[in-house]
N, C-alpha and C. Protein backbone atom coordinates (compact mmCIF):
# COMPACT_ATOMS: atom_id res chain seq x y z
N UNK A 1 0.82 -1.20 0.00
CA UNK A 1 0.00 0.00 0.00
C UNK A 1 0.87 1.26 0.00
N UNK A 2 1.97 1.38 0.79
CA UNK A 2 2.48 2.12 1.13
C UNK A 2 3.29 2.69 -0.51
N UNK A 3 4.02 1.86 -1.66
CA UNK A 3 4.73 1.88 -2.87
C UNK A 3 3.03 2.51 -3.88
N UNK A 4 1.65 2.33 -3.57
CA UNK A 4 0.91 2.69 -4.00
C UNK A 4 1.07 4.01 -4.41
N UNK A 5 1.07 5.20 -2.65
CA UNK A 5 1.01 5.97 -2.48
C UNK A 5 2.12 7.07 -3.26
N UNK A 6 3.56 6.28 -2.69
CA UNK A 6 4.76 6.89 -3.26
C UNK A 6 4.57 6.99 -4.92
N UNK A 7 3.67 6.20 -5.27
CA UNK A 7 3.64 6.29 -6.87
C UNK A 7 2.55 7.57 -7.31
N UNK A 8 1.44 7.39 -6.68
CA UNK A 8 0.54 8.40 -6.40
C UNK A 8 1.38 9.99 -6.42
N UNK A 9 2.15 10.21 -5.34
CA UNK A 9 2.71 11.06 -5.32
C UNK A 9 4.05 11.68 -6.63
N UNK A 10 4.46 10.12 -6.94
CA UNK A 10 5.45 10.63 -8.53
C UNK A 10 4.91 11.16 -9.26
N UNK A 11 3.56 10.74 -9.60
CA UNK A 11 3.20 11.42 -10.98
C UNK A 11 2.03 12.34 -10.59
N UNK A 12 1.87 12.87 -8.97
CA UNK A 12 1.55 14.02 -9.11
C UNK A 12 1.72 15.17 -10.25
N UNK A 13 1.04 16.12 -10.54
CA UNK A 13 1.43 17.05 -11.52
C UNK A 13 0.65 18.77 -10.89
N UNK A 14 1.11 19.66 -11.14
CA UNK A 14 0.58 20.76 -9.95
C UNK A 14 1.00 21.82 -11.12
N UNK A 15 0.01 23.17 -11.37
CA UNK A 15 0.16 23.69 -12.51
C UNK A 15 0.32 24.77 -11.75
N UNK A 16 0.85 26.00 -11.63
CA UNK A 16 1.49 26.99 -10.84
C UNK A 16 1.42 28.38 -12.10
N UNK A 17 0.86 29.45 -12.12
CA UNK A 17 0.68 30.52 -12.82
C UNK A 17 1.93 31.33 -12.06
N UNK A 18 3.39 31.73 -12.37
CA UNK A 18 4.14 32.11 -12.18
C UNK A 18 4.79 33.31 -13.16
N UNK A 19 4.76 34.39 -12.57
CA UNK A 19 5.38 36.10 -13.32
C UNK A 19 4.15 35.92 -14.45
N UNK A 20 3.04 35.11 -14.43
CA UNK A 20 2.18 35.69 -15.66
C UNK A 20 2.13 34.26 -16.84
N UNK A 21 2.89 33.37 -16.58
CA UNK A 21 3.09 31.93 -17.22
C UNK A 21 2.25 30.74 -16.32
N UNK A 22 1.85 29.97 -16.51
CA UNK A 22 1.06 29.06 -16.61
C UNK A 22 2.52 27.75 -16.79
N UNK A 23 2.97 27.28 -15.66
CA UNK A 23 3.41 26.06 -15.71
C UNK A 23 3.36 24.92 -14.89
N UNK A 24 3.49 24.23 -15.51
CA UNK A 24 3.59 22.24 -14.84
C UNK A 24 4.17 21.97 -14.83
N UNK A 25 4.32 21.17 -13.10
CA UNK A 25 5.30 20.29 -12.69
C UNK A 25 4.91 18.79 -12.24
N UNK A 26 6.04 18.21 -12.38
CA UNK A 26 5.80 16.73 -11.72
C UNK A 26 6.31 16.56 -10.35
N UNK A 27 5.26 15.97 -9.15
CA UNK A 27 5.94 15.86 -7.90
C UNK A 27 6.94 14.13 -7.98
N UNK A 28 8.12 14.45 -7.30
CA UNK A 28 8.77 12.90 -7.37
C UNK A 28 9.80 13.44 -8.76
N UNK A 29 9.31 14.29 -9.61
CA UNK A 29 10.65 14.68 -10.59
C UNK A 29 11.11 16.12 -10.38
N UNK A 30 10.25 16.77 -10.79
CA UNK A 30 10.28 18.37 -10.68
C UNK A 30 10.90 18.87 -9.58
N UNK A 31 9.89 18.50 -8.77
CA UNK A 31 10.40 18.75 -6.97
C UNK A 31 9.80 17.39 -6.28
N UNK A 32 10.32 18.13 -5.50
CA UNK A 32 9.46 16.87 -3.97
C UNK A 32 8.53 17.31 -3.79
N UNK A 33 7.88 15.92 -2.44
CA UNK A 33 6.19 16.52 -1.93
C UNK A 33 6.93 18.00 -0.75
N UNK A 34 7.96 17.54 -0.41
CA UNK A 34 8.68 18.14 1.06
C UNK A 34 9.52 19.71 0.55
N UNK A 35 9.31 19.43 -0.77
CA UNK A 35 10.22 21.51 -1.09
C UNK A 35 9.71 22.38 -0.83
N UNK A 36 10.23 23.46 -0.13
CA UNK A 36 9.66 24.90 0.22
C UNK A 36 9.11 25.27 -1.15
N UNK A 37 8.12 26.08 -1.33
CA UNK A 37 7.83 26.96 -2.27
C UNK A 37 9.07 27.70 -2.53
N UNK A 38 9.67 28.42 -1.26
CA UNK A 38 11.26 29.73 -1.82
C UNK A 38 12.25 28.57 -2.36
N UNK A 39 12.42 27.49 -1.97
CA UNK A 39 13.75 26.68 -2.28
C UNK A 39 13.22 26.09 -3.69
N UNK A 40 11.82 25.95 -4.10
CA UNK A 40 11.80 25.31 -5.64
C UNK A 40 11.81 26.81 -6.37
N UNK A 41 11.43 27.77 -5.87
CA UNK A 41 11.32 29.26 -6.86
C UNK A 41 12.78 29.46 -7.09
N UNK A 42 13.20 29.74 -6.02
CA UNK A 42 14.74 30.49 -5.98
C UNK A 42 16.16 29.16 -6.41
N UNK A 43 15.84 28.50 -5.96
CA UNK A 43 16.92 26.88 -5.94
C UNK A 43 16.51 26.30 -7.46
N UNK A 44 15.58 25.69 -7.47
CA UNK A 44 15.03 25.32 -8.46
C UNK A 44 14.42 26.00 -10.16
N UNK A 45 14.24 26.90 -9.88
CA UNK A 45 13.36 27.87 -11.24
C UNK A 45 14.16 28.88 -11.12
N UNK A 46 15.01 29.26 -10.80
CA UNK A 46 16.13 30.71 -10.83
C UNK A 46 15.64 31.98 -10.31
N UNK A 47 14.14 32.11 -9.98
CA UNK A 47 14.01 33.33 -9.42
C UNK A 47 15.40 33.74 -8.23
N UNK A 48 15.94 34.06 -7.97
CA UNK A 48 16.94 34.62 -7.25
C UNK A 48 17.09 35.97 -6.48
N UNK A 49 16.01 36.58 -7.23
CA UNK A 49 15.97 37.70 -6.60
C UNK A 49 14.62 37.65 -5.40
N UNK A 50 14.21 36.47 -4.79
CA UNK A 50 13.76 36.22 -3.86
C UNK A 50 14.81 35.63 -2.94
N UNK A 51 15.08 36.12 -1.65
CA UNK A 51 15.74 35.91 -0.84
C UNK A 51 15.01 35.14 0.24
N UNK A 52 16.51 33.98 0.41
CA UNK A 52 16.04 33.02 1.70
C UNK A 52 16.47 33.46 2.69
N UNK A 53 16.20 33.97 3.98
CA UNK A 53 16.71 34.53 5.04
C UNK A 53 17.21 33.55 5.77
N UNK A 54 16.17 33.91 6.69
CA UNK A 54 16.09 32.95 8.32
C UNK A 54 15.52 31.38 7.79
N UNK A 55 14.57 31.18 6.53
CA UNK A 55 13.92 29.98 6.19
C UNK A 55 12.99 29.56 7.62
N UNK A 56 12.33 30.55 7.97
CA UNK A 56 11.51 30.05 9.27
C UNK A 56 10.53 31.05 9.74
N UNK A 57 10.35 31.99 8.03
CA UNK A 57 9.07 32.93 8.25
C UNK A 57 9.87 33.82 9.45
N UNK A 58 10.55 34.32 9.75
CA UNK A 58 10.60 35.37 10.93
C UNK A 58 10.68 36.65 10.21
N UNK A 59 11.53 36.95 8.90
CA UNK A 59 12.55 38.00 7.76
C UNK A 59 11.88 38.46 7.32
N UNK A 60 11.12 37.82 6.24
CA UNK A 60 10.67 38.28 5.38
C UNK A 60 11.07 38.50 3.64
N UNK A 61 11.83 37.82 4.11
CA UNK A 61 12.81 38.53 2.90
C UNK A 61 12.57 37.06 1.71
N UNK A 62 11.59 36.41 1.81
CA UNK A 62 11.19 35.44 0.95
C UNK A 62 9.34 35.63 0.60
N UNK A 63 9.13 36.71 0.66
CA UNK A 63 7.68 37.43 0.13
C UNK A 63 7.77 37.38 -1.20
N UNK A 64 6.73 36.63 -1.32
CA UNK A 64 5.80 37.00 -2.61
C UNK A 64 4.58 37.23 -2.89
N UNK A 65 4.39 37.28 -3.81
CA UNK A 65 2.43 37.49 -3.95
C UNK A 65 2.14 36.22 -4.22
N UNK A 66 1.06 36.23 -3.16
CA UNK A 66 0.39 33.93 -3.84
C UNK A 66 -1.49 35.12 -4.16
N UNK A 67 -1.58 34.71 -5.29
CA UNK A 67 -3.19 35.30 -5.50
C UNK A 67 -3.39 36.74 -5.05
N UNK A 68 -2.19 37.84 -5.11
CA UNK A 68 -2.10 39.01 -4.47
C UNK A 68 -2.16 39.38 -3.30
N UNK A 69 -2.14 38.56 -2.64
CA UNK A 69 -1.42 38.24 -1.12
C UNK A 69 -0.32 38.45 -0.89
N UNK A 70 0.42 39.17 -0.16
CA UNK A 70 2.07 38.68 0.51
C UNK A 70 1.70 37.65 1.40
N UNK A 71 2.39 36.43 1.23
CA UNK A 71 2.94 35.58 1.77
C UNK A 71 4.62 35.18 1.78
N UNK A 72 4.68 34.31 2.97
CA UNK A 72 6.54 34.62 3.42
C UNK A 72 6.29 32.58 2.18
N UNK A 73 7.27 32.25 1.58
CA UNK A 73 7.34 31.82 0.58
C UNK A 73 8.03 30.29 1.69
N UNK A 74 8.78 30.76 2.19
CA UNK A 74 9.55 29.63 3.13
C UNK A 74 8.88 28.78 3.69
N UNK A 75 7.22 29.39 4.03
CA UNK A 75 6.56 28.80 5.38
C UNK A 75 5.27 27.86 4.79
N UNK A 76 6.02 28.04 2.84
CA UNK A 76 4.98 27.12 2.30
C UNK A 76 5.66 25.95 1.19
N UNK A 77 5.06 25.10 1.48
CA UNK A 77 5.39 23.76 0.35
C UNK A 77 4.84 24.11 -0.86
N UNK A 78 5.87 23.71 -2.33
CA UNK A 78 5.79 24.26 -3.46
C UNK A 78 4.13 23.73 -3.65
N UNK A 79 3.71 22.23 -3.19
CA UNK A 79 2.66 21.72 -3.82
C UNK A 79 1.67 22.62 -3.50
N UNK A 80 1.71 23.23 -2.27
CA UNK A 80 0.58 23.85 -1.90
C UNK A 80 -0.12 25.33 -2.92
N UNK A 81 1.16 25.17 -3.77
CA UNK A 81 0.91 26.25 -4.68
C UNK A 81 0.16 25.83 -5.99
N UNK A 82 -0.14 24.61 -5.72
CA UNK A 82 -1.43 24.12 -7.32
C UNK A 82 -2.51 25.07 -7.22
N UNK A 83 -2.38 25.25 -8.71
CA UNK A 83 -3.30 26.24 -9.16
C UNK A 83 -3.75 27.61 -8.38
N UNK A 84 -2.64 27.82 -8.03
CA UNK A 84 -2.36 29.66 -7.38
C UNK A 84 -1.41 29.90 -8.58
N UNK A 85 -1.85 31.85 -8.35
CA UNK A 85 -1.02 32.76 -9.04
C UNK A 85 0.28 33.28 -8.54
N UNK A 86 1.43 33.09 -8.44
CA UNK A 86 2.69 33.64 -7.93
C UNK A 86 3.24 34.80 -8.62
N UNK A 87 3.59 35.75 -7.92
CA UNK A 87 4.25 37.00 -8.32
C UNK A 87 5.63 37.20 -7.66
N UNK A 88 6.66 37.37 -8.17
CA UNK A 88 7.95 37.32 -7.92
C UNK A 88 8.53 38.43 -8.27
N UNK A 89 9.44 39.38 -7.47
CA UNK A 89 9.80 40.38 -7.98
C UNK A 89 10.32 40.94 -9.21
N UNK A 90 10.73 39.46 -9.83
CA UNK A 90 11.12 39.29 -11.35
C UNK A 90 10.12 39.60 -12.24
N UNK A 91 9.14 39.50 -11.60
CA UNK A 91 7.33 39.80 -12.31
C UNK A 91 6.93 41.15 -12.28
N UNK A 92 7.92 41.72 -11.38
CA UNK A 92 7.00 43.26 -11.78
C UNK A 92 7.96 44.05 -12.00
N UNK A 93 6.90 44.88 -13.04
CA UNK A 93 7.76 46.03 -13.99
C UNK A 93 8.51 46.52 -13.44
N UNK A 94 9.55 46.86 -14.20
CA UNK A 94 10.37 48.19 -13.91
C UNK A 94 10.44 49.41 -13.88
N UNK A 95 9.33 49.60 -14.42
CA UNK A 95 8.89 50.81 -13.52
C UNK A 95 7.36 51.07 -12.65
N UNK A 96 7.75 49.46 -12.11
CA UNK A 96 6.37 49.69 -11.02
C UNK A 96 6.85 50.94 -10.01
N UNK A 97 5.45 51.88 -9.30
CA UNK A 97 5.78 52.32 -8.56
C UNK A 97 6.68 52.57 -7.70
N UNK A 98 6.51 51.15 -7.21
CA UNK A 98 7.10 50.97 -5.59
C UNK A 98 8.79 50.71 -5.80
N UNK A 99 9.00 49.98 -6.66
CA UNK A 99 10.24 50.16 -7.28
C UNK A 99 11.46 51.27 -7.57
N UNK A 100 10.33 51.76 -8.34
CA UNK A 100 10.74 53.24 -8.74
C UNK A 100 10.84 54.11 -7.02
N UNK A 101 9.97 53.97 -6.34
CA UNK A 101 9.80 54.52 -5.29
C UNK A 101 11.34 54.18 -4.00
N UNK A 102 11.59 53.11 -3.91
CA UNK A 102 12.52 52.43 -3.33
C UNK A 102 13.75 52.68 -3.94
N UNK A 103 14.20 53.22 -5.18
CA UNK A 103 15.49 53.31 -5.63
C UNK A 103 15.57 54.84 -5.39
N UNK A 104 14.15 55.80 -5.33
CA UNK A 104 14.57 56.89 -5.45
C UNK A 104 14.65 57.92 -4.06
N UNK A 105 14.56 57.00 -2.85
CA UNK A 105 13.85 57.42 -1.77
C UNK A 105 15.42 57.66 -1.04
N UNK A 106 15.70 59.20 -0.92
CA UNK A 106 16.60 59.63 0.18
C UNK A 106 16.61 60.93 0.44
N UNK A 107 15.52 60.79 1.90
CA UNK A 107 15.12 62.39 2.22
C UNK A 107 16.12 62.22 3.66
N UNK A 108 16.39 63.55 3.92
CA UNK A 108 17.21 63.61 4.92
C UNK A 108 15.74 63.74 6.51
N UNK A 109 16.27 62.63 7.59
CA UNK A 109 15.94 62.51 8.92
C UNK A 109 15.51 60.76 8.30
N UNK A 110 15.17 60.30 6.91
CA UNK A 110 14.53 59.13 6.85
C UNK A 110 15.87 58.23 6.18
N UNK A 111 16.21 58.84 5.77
CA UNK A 111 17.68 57.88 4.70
C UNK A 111 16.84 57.33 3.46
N UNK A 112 17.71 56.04 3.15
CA UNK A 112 17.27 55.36 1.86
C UNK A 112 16.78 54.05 2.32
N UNK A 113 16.27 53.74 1.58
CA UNK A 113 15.11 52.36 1.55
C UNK A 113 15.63 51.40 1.36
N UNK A 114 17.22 51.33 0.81
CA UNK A 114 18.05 50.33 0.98
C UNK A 114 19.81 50.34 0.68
N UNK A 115 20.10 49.60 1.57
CA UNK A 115 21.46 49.41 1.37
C UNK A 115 22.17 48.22 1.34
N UNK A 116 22.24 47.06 1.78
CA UNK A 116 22.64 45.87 1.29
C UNK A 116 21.90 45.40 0.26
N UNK A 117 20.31 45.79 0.34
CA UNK A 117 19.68 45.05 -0.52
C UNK A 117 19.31 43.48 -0.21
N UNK A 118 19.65 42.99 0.89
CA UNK A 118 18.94 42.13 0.66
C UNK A 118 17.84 41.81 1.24
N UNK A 119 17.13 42.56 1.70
CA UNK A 119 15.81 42.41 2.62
C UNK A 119 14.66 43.10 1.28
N UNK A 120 15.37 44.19 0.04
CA UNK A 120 14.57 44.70 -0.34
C UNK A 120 13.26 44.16 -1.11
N UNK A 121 13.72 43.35 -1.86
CA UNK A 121 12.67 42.06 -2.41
C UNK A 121 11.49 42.33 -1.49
N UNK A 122 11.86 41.35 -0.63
CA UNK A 122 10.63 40.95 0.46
C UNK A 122 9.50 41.93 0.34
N UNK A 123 10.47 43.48 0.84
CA UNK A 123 9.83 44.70 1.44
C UNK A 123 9.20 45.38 0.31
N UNK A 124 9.76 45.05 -0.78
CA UNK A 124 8.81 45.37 -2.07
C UNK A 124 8.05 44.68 -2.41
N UNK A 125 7.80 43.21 -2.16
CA UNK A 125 6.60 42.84 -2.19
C UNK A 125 5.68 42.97 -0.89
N UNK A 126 6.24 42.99 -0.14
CA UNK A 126 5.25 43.36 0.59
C UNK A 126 4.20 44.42 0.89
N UNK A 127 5.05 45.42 0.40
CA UNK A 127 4.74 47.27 0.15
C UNK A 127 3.68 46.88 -1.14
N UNK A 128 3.81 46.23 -2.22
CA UNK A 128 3.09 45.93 -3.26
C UNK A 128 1.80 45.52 -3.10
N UNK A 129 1.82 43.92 -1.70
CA UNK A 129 0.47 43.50 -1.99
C UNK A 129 -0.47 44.57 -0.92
N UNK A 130 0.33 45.31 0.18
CA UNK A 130 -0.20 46.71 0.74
C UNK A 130 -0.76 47.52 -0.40
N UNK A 131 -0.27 48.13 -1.21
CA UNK A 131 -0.84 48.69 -1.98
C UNK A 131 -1.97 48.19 -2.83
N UNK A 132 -1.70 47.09 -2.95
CA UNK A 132 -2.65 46.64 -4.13
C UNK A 132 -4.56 46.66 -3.35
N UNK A 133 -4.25 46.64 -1.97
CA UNK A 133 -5.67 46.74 -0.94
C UNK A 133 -5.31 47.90 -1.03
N UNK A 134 -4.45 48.49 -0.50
CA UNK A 134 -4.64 49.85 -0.02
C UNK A 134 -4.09 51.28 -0.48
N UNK A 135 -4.42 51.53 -1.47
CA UNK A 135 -4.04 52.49 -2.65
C UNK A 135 -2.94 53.76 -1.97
N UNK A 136 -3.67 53.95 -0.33
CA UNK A 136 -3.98 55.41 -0.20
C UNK A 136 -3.57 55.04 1.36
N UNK A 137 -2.66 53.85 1.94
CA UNK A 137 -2.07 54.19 3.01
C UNK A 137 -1.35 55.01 4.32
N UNK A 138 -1.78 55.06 5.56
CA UNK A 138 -1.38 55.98 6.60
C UNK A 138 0.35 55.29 6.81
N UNK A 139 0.65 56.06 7.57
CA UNK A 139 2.10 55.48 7.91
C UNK A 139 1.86 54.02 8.84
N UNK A 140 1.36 53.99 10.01
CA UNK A 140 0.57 53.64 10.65
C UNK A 140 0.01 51.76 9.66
N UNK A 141 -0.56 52.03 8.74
CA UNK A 141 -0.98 51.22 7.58
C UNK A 141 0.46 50.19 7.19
N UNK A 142 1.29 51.41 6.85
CA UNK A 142 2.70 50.72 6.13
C UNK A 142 3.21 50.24 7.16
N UNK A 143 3.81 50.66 8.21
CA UNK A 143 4.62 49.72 9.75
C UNK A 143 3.42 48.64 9.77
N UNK A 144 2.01 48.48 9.58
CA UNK A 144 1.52 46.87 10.11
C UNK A 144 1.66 46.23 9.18
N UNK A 145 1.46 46.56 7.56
CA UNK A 145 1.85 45.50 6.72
C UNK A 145 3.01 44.80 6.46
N UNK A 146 4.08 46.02 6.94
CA UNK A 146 5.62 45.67 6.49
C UNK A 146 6.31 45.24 8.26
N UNK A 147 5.41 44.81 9.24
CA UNK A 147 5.89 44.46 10.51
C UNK A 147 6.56 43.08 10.46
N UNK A 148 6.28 42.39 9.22
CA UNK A 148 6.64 40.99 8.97
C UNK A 148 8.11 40.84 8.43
N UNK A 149 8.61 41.84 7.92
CA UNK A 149 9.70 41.94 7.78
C UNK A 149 11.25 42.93 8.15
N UNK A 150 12.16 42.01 8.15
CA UNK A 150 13.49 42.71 9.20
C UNK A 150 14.68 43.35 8.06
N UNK A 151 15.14 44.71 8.17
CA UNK A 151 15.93 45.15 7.72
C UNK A 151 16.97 45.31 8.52
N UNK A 152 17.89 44.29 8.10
CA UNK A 152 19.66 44.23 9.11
C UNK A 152 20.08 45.24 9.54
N UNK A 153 20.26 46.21 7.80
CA UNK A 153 20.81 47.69 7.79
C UNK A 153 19.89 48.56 8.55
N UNK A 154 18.50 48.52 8.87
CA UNK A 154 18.09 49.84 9.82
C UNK A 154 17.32 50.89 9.12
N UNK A 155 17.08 50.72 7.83
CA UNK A 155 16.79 51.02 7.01
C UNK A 155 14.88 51.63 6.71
N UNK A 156 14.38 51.19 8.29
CA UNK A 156 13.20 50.95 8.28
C UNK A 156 12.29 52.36 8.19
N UNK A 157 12.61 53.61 8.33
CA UNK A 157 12.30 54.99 7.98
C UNK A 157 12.03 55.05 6.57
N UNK A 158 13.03 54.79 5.80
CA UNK A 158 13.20 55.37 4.50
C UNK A 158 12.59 54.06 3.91
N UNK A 159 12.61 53.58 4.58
CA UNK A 159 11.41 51.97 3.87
C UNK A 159 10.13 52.51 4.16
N UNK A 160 9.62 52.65 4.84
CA UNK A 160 8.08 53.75 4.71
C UNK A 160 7.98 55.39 4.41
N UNK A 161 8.60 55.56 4.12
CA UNK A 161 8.36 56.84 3.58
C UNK A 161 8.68 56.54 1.54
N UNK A 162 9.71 55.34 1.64
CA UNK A 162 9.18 54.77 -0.02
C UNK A 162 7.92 54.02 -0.59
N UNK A 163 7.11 53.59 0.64
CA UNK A 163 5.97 52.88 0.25
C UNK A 163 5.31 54.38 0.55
N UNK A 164 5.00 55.08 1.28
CA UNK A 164 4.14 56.34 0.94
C UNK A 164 4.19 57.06 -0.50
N UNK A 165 5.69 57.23 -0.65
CA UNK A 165 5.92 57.71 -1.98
C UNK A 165 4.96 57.42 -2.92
N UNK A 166 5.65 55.61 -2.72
CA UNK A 166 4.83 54.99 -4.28
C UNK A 166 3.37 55.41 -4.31
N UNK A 167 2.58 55.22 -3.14
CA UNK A 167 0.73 55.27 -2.60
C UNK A 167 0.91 56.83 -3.90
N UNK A 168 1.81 57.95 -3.63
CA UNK A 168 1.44 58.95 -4.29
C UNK A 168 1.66 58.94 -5.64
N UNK A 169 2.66 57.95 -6.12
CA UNK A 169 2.97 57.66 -7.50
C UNK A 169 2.02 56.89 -8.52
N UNK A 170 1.22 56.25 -7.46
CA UNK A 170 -0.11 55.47 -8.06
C UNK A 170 -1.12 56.16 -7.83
N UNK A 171 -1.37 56.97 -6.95
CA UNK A 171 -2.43 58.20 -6.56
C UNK A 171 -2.35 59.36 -8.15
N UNK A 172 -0.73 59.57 -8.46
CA UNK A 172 -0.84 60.39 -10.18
C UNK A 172 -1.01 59.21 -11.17
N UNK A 173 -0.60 58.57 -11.27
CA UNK A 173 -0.66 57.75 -12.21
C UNK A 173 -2.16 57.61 -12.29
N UNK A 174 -3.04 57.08 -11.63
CA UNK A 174 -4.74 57.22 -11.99
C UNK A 174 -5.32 58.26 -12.34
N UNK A 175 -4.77 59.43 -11.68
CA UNK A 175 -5.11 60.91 -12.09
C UNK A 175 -5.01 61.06 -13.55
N UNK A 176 -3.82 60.89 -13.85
CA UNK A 176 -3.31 61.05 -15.48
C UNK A 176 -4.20 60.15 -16.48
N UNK A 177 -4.13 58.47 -15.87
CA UNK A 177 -5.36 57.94 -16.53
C UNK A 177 -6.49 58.34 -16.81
N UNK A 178 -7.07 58.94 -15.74
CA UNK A 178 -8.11 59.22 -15.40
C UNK A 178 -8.96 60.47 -16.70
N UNK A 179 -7.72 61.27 -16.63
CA UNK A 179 -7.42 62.25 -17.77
C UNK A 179 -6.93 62.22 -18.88
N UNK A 180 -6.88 60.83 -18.92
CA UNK A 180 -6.68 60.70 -20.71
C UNK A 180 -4.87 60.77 -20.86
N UNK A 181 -4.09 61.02 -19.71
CA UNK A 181 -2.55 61.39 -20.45
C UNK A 181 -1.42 60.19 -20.04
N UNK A 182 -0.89 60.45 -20.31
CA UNK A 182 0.31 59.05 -20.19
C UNK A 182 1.31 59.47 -19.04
């Protein structure tokens, strides 16, 4: 019974909508039943610019979007991702907001939004699936969404005052839509 199951589980197959693609995997080839979601994205499929921290959900720094959600990526098994949408920082534009917002953010008393870089991922997705509920965030708003994640460097000022930014960069950007201009 038991060689049943293990077979059951080989030719599992789990279809995963990833950066906007639609792909299939086999459990027992592809990955295991037992792979993190971050260790088959980042280890396995090359996303890389998702960072494994702590691997125990504390960081953050392995956020992505599952169905426009931030979720910490570590604290989930790849299978559990059948037929969810994944968003990976590799997935969003370059000149998304928040992006744009995070490279350009250095006001003096707040600093910059990053400096090793490696927490930034996370904190940009996380700032992302914040925005994506909440267009029009308080500060207040940004420290509870982004409480899930740890910046080594200290960095945590100029990390909310770049997710406010962006709230205003998507606040013109609809305006302009709104008005017909580019």
């Amino acid at each position: 019974m038991a060689d049943r199951s293990k077979e059951k589980i080989a030719t599992e197959r789990i279809t995963v909508r990833i950066n906007g693609e639609w792909r299939e995997f086999t459990v027992g080839h592809d990955l295991e039943p037992s792979t993190t979601l971050s260790e088959f994205l980042r280890g396995r499929l090359g996303f890389t610019g998702l960072k494994i921290g702590c691997d125990e959900g504390a960081c953050g720094s392995c956020t992505i979007l599952m169905d426009g959600k931030a979720v910490l990526s570590c604290m989930l098994l790849a299978v559990e991702a059948n037929g969810h949408d994944l968003l990976t920082i590799e997935g969003l534009p370059v000149d998304d907001p928040v992006i744009e917002a995070f490279a350009e953010q250095c006001e003096p008393g707040h600093g910059t939004a990053l400096q090793c870089g490696f927490c930034t991922p996370g904190f940009v997705m996380a700032a992302r699936a914040l925005l994506n509920d909440n267009p029009s965030p308080s500060l207040n708003d940004v420290k509870e969404a982004l409480s899930g994640n740890i910046c080594r460097c200290g960095c945590y000022a100029g990390i909310a005052m770049a997710v406010l930014h962006a709230s205003e960069k998507i606040a013109a950007g609809a305006v302009r839509q709104s008005a017909g201009l580019r």
